[in-house]
Every structure is written in structure tokens, then in C-alpha cells.
PDB file of N, CA and C in Angstrom:
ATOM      1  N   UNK A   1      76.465  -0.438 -30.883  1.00  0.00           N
ATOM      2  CA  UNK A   1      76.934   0.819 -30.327  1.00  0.00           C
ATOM      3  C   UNK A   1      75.850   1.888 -30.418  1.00  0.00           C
ATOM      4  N   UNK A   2      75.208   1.679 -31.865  1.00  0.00           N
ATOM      5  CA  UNK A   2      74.133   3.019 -31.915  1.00  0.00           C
ATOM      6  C   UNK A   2      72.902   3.016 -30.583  1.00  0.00           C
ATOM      7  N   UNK A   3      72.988   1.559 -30.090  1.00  0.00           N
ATOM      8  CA  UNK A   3      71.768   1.376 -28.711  1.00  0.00           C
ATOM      9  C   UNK A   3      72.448   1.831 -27.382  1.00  0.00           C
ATOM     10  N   UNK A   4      73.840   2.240 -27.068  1.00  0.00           N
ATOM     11  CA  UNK A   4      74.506   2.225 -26.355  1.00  0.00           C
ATOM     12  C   UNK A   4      74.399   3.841 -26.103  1.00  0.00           C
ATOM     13  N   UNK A   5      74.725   4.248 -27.670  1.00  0.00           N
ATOM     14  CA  UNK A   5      74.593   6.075 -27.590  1.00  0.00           C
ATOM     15  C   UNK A   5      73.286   6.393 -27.378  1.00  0.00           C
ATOM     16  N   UNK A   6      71.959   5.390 -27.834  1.00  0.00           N
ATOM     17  CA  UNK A   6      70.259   5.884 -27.470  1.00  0.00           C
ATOM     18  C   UNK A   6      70.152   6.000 -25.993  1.00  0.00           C
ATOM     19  N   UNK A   7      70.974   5.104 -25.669  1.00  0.00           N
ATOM     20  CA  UNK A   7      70.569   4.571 -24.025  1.00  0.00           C
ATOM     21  C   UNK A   7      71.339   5.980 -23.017  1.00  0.00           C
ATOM     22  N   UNK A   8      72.228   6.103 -23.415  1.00  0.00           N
ATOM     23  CA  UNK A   8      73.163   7.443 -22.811  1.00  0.00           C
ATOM     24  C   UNK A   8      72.288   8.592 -23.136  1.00  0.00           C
ATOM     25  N   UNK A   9      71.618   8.635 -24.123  1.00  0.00           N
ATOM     26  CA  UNK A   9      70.539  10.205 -24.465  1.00  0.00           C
ATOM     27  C   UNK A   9      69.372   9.878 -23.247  1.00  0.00           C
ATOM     28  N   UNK A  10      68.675   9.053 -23.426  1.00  0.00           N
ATOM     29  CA  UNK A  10      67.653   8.612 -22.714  1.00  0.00           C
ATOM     30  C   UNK A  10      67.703   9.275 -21.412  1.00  0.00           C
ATOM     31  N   UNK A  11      69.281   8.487 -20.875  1.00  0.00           N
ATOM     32  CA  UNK A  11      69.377   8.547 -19.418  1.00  0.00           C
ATOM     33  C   UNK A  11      69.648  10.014 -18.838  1.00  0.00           C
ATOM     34  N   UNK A  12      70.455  10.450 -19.911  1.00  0.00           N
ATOM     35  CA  UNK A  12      70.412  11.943 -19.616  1.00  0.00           C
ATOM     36  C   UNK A  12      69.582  12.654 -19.477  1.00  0.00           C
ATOM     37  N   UNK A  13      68.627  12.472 -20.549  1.00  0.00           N
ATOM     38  CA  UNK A  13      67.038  13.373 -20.411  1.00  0.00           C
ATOM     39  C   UNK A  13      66.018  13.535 -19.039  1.00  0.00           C
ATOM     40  N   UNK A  14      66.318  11.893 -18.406  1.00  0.00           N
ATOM     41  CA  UNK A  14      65.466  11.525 -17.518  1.00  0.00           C
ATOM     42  C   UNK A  14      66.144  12.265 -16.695  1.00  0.00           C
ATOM     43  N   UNK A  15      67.612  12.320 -16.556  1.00  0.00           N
ATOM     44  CA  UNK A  15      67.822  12.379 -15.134  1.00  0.00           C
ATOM     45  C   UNK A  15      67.964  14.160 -14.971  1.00  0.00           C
ATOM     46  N   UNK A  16      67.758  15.178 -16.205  1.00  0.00           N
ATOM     47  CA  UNK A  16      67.723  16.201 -16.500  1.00  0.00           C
ATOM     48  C   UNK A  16      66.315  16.038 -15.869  1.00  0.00           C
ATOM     49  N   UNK A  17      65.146  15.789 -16.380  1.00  0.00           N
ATOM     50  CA  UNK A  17      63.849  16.127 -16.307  1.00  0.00           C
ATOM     51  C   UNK A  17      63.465  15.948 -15.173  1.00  0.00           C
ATOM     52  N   UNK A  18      63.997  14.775 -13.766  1.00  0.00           N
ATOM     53  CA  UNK A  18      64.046  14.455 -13.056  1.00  0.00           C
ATOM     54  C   UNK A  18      64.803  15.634 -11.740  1.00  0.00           C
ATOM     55  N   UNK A  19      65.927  16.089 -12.344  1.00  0.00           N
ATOM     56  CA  UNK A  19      66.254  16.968 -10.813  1.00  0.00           C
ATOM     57  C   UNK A  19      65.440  18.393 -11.447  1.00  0.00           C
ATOM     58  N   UNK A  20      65.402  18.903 -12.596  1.00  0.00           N
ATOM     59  CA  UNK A  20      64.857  20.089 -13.189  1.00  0.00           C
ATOM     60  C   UNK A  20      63.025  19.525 -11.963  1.00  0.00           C
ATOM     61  N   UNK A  21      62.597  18.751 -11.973  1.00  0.00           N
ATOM     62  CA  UNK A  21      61.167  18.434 -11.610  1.00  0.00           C
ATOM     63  C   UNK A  21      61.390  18.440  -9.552  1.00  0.00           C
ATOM     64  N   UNK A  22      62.207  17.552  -9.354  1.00  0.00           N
ATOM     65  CA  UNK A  22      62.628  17.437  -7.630  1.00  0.00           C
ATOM     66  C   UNK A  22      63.639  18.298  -7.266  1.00  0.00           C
ATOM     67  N   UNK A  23      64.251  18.938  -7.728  1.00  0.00           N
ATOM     68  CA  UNK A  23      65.695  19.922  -7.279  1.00  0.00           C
ATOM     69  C   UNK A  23      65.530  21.289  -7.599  1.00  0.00           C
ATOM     70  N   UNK A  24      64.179  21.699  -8.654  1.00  0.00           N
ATOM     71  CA  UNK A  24      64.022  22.960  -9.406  1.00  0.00           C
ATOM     72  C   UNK A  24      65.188  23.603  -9.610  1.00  0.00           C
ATOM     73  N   UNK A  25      66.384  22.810 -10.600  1.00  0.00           N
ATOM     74  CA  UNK A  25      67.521  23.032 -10.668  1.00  0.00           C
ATOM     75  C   UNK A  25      67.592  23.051 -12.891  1.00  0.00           C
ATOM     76  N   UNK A  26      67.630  23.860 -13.162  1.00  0.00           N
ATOM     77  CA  UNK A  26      67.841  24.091 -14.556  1.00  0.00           C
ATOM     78  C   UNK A  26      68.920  23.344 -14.814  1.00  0.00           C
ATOM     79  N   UNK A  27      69.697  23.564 -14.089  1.00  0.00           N
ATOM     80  CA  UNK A  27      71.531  22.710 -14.404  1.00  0.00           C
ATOM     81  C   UNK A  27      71.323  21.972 -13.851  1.00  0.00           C
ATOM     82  N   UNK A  28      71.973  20.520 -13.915  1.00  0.00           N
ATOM     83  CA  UNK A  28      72.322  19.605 -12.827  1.00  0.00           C
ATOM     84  C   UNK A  28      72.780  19.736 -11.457  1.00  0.00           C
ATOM     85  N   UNK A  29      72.427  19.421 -10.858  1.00  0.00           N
ATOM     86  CA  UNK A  29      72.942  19.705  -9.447  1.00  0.00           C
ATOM     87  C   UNK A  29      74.134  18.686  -8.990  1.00  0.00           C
ATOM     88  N   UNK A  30      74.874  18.879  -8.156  1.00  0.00           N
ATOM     89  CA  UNK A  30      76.077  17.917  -7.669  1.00  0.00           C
ATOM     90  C   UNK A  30      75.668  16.438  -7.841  1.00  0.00           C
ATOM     91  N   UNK A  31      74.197  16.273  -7.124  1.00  0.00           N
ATOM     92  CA  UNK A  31      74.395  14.953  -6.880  1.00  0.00           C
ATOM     93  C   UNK A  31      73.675  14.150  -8.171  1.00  0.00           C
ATOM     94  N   UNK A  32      72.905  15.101  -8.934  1.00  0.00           N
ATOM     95  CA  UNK A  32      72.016  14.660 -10.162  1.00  0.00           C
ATOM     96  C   UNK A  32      73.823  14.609 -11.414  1.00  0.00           C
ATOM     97  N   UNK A  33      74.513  15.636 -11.295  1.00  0.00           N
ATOM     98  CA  UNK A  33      75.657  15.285 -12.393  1.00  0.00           C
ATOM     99  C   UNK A  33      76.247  14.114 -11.695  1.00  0.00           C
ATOM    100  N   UNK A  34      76.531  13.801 -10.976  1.00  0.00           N
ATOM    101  CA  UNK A  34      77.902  12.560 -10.314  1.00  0.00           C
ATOM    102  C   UNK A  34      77.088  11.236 -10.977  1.00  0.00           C
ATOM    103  N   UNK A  35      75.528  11.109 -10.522  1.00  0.00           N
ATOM    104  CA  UNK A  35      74.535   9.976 -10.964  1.00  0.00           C
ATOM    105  C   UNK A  35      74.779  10.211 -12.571  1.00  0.00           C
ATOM    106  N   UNK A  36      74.487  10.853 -13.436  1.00  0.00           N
ATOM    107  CA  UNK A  36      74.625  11.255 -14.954  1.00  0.00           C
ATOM    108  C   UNK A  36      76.037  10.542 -15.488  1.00  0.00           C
ATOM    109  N   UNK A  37      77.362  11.176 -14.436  1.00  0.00           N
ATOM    110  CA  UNK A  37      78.763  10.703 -14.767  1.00  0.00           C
ATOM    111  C   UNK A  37      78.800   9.159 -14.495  1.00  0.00           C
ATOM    112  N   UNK A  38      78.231   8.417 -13.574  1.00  0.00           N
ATOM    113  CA  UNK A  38      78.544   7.128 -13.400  1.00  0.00           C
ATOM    114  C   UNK A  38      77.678   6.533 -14.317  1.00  0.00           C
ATOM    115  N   UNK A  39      76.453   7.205 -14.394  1.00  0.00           N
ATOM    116  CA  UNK A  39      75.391   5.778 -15.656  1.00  0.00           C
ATOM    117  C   UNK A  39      75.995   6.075 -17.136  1.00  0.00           C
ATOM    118  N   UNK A  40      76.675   7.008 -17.056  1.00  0.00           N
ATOM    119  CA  UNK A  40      77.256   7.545 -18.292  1.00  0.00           C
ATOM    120  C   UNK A  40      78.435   6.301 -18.939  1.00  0.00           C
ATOM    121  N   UNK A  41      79.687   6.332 -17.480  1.00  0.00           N
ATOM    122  CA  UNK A  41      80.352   5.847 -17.427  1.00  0.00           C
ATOM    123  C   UNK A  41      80.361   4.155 -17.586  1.00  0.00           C
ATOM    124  N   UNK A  42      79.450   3.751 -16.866  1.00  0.00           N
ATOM    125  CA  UNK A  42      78.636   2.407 -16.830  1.00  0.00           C
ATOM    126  C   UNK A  42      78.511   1.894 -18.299  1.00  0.00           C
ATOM    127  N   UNK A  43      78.152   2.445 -19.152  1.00  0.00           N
ATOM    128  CA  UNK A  43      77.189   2.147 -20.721  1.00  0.00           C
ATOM    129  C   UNK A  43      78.325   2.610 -21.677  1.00  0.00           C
ATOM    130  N   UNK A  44      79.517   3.425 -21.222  1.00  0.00           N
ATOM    131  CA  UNK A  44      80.828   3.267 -22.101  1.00  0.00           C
ATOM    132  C   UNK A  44      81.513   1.918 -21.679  1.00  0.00           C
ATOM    133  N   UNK A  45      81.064   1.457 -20.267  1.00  0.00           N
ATOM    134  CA  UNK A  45      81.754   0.153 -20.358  1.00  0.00           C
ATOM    135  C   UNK A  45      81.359  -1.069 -20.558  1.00  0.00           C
ATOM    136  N   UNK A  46      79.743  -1.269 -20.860  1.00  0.00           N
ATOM    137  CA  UNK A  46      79.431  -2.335 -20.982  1.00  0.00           C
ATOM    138  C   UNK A  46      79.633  -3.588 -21.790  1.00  0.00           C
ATOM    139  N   UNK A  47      80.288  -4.466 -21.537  1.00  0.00           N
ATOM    140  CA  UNK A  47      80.949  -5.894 -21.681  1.00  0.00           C
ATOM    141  C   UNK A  47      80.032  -6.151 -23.223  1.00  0.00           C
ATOM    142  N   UNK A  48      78.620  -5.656 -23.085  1.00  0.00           N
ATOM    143  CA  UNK A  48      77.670  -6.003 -24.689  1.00  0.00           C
ATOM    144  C   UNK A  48      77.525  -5.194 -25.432  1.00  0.00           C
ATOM    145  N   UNK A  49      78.906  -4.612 -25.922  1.00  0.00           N
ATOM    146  CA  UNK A  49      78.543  -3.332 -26.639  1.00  0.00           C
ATOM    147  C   UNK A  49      77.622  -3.661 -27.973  1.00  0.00           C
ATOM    148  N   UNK A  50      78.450  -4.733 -28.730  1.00  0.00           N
ATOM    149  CA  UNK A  50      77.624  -5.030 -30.170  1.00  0.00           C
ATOM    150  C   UNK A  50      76.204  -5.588 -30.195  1.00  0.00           C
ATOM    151  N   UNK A  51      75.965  -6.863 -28.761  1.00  0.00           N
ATOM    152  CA  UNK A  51      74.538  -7.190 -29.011  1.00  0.00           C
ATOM    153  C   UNK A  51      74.122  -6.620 -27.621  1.00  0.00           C
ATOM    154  N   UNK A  52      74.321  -5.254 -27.268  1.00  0.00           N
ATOM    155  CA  UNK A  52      73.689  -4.426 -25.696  1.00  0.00           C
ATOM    156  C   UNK A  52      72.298  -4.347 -26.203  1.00  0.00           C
ATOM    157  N   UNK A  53      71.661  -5.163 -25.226  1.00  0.00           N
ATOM    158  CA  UNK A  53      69.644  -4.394 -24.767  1.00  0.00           C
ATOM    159  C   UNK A  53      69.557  -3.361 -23.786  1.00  0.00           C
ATOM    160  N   UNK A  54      68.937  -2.958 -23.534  1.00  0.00           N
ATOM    161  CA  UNK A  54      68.385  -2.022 -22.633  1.00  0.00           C
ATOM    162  C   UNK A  54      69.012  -2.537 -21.319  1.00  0.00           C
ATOM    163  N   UNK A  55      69.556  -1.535 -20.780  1.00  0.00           N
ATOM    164  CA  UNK A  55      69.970  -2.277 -19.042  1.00  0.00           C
ATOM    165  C   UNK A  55      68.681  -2.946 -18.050  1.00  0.00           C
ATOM    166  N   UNK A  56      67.791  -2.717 -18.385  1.00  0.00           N
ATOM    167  CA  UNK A  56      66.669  -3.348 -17.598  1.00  0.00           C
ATOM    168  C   UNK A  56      66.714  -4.815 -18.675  1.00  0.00           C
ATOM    169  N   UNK A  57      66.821  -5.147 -19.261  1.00  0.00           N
ATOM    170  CA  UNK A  57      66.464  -6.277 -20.099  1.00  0.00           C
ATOM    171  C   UNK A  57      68.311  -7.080 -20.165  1.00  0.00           C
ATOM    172  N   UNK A  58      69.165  -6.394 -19.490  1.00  0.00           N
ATOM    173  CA  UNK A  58      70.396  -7.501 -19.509  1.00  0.00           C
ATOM    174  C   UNK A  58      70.668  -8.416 -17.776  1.00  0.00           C
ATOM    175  N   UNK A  59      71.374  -8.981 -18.198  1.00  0.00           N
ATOM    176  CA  UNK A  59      71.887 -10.561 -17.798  1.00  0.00           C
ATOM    177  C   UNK A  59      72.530  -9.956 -16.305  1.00  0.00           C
ATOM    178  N   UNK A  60      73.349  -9.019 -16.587  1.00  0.00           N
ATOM    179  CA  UNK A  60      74.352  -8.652 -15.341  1.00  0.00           C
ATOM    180  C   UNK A  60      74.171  -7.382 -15.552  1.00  0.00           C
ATOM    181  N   UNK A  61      73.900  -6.638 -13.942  1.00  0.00           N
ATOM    182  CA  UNK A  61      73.676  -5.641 -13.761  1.00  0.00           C
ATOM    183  C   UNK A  61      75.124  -5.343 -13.275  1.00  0.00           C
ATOM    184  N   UNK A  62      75.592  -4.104 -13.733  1.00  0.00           N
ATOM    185  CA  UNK A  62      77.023  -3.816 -13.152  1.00  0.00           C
ATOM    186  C   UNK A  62      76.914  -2.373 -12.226  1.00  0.00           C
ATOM    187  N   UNK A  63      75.691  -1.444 -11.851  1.00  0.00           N
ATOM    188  CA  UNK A  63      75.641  -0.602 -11.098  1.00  0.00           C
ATOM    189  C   UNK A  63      75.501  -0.805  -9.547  1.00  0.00           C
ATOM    190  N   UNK A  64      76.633  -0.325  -9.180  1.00  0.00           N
ATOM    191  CA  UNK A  64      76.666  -0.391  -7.733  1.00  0.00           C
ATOM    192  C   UNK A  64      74.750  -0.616  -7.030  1.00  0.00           C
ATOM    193  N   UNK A  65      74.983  -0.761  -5.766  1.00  0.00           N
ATOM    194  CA  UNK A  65      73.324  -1.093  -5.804  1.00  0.00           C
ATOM    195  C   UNK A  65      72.857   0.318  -4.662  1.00  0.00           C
ATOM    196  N   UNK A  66      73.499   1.298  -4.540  1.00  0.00           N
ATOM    197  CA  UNK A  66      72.862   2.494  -3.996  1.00  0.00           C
ATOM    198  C   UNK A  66      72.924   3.415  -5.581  1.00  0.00           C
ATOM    199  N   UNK A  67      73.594   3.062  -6.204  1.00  0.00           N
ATOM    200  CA  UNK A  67      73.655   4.076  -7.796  1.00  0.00           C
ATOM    201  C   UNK A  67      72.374   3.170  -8.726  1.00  0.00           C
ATOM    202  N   UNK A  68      72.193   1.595  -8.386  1.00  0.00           N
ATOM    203  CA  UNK A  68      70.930   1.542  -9.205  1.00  0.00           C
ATOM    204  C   UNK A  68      69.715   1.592  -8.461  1.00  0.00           C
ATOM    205  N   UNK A  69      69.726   1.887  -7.280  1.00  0.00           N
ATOM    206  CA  UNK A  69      68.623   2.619  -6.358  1.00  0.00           C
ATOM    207  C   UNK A  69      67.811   3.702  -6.957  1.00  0.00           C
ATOM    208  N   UNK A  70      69.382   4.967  -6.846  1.00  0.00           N
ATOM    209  CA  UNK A  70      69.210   5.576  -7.374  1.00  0.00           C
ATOM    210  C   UNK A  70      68.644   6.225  -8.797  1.00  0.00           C
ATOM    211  N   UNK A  71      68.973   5.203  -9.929  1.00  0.00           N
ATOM    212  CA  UNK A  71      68.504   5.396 -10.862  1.00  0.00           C
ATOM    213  C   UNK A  71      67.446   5.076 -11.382  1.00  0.00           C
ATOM    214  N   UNK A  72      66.943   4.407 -10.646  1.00  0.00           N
ATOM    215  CA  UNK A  72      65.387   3.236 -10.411  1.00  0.00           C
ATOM    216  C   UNK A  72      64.530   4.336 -10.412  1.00  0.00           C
ATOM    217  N   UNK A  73      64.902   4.823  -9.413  1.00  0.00           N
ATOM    218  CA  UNK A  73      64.357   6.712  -8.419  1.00  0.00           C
ATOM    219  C   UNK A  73      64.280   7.327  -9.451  1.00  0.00           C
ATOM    220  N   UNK A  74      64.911   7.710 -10.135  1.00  0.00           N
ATOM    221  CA  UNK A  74      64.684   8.871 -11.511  1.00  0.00           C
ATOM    222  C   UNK A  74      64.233   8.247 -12.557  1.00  0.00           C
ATOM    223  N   UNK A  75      63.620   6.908 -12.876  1.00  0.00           N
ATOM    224  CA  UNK A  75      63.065   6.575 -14.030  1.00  0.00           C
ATOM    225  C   UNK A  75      61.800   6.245 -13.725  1.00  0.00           C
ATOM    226  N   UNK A  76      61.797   5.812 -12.333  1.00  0.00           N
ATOM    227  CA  UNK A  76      59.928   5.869 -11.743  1.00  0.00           C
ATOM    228  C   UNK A  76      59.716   7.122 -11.863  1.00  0.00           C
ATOM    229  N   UNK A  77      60.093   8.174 -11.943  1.00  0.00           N
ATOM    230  CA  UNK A  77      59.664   9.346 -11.355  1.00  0.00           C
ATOM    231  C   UNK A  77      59.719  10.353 -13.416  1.00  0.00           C
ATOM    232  N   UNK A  78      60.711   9.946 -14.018  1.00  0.00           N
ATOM    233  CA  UNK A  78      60.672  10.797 -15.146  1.00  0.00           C
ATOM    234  C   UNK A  78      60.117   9.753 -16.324  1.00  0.00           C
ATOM    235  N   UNK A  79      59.836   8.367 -16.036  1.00  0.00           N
ATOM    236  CA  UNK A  79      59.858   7.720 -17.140  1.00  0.00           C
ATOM    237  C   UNK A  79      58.037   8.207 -17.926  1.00  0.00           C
ATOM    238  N   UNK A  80      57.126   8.269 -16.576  1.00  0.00           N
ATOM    239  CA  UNK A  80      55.654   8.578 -17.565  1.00  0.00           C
ATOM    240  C   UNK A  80      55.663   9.645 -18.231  1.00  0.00           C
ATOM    241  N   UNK A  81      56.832  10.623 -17.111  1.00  0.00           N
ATOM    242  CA  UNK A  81      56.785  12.134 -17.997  1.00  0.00           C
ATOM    243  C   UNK A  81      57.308  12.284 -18.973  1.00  0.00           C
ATOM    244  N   UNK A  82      58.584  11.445 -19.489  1.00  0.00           N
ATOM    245  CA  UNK A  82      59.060  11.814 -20.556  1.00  0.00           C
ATOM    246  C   UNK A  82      57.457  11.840 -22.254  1.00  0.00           C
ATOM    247  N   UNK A  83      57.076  11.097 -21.657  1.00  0.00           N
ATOM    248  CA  UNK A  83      56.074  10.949 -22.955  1.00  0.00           C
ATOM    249  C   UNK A  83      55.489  12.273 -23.201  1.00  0.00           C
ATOM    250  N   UNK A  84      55.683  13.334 -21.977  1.00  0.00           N
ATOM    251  CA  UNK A  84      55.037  14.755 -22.496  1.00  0.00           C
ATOM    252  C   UNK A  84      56.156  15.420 -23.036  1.00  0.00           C
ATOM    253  N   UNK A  85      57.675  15.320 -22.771  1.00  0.00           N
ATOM    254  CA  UNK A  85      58.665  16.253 -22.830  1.00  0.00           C
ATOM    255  C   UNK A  85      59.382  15.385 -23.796  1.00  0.00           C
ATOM    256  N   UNK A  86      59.689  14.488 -24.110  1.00  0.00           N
ATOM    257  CA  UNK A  86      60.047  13.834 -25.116  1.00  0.00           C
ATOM    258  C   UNK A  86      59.747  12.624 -25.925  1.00  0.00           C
ATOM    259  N   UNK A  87      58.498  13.028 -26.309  1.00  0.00           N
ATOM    260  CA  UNK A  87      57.919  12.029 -26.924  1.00  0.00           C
ATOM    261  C   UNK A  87      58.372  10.694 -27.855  1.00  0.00           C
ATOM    262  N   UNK A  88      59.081  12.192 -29.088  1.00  0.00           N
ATOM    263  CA  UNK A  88      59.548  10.919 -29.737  1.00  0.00           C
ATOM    264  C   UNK A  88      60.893  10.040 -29.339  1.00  0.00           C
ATOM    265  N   UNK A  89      61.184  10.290 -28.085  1.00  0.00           N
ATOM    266  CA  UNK A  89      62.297   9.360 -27.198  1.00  0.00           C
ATOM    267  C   UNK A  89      61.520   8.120 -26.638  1.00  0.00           C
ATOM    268  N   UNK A  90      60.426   8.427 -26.382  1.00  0.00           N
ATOM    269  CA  UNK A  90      59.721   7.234 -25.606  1.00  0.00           C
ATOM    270  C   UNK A  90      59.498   6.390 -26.656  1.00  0.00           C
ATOM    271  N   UNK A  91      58.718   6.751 -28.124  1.00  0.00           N
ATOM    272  CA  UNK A  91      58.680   6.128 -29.022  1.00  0.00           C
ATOM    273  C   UNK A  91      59.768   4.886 -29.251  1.00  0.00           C
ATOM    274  N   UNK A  92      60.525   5.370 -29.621  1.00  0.00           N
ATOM    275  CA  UNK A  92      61.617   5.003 -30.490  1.00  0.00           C
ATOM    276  C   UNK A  92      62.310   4.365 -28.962  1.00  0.00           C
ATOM    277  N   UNK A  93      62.286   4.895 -27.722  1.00  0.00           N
ATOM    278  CA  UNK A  93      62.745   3.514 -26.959  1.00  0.00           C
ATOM    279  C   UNK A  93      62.036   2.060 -27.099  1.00  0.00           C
ATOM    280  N   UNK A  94      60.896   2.489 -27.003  1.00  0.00           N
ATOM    281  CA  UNK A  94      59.342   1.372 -26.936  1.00  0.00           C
ATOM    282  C   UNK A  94      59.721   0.064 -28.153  1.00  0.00           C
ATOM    283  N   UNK A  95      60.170   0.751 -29.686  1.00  0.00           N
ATOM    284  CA  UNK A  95      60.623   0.159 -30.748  1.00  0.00           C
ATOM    285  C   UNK A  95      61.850  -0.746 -30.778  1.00  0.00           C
ATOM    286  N   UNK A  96      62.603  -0.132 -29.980  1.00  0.00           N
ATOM    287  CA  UNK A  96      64.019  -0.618 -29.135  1.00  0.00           C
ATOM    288  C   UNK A  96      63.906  -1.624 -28.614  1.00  0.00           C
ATOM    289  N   UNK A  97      62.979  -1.484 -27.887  1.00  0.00           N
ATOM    290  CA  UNK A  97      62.572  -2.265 -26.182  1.00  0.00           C
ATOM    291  C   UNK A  97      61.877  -3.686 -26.832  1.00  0.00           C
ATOM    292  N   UNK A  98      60.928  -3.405 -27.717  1.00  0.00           N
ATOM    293  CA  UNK A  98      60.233  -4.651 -28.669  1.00  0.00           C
ATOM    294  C   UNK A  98      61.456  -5.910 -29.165  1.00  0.00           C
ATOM    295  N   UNK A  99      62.207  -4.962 -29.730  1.00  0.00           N
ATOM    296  CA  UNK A  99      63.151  -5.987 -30.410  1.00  0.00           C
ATOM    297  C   UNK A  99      64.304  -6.939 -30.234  1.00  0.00           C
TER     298      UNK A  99
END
């Protein structure tokens, strides 16, 4: 569960840093919160809660395939940056991601 709540911070950050960077939107914007509410929603439901990896590293992808388009889109785009804006998130995913 504790990789489940990392993975929900993560995704939030990105997809914060991501419309704040393409939307010059401080708040979420309509379509950046609805994306936030479904990957949100997604990772409260995932079938591996006790042995969950990283959604790029599991078996069955369960995001619709215009919502994991979408989210593809905001992690190409926020994943190098996070290493300036949240460093020790990238870290400690990287440590995650190893194991």
C-alpha cells in the first residue's frame, strides 16, 4: 500500500508540474484535474495492492488507452523535470523502481 500512496504523490506532482508548465495554470485546469481524478482513481483500485510495482513495470494495464495516452504525455514531458522540482521524488522513485 505504502507504493500505491508513493505512486499517487508522484503522479500528482507530474501532472501539477506538467499543466503549471503547458496550461500556465497554477491550479489544475478541467482537463489536467479529470486526468489526476482517474489515475488517482485507477491506483485506489489496483487488483496488486500488497505486491503493486510501478504501473509501467505491471502485467495489466487497466487505463483506458486515450487516458494512458494521455498520461504517457505528462510523464514524457514532466518526468526529466521533476529532477529539478522534486528531486528527492525522483530519488526515492529510482530506489522503488530498482527493487
Amino acid at each position: 500500500m505504502a507504493c500505491v500512496k508513493s505512486e499517487q504523490h508522484i503522479i500528482e506532482k507530474m501532472i501539477r508540474l506538467y499543466c503549471l508548465k503547458k496550461h500556465r495554470q497554477k491550479n489544475l485546469c478541467p482537463d489536467c484535474q479529470a486526468l489526476l481524478d482517474y489515475a488517482l482513481g485507477r491506483l485506489e483500485r489496483c487488483p496488486f495492492q500488497d505486491s503493486k510495482s510501478f504501473c509501467s513495470h505491471c502485467p495489466v494495464h487497466c487505463y483506458k488507452p486515450e487516458m494512458r495516452k494521455r498520461v504517457q504525455e505528462v510523464m514524457r514531458f514532466s518526468g526529466p523535470r521533476m529532477l529539478f522540482h522534486h528531486p528527492v521524488l525522483v530519488v526515492k522513485h529510482m530506489i522503488e523502481s530498482n527493487r
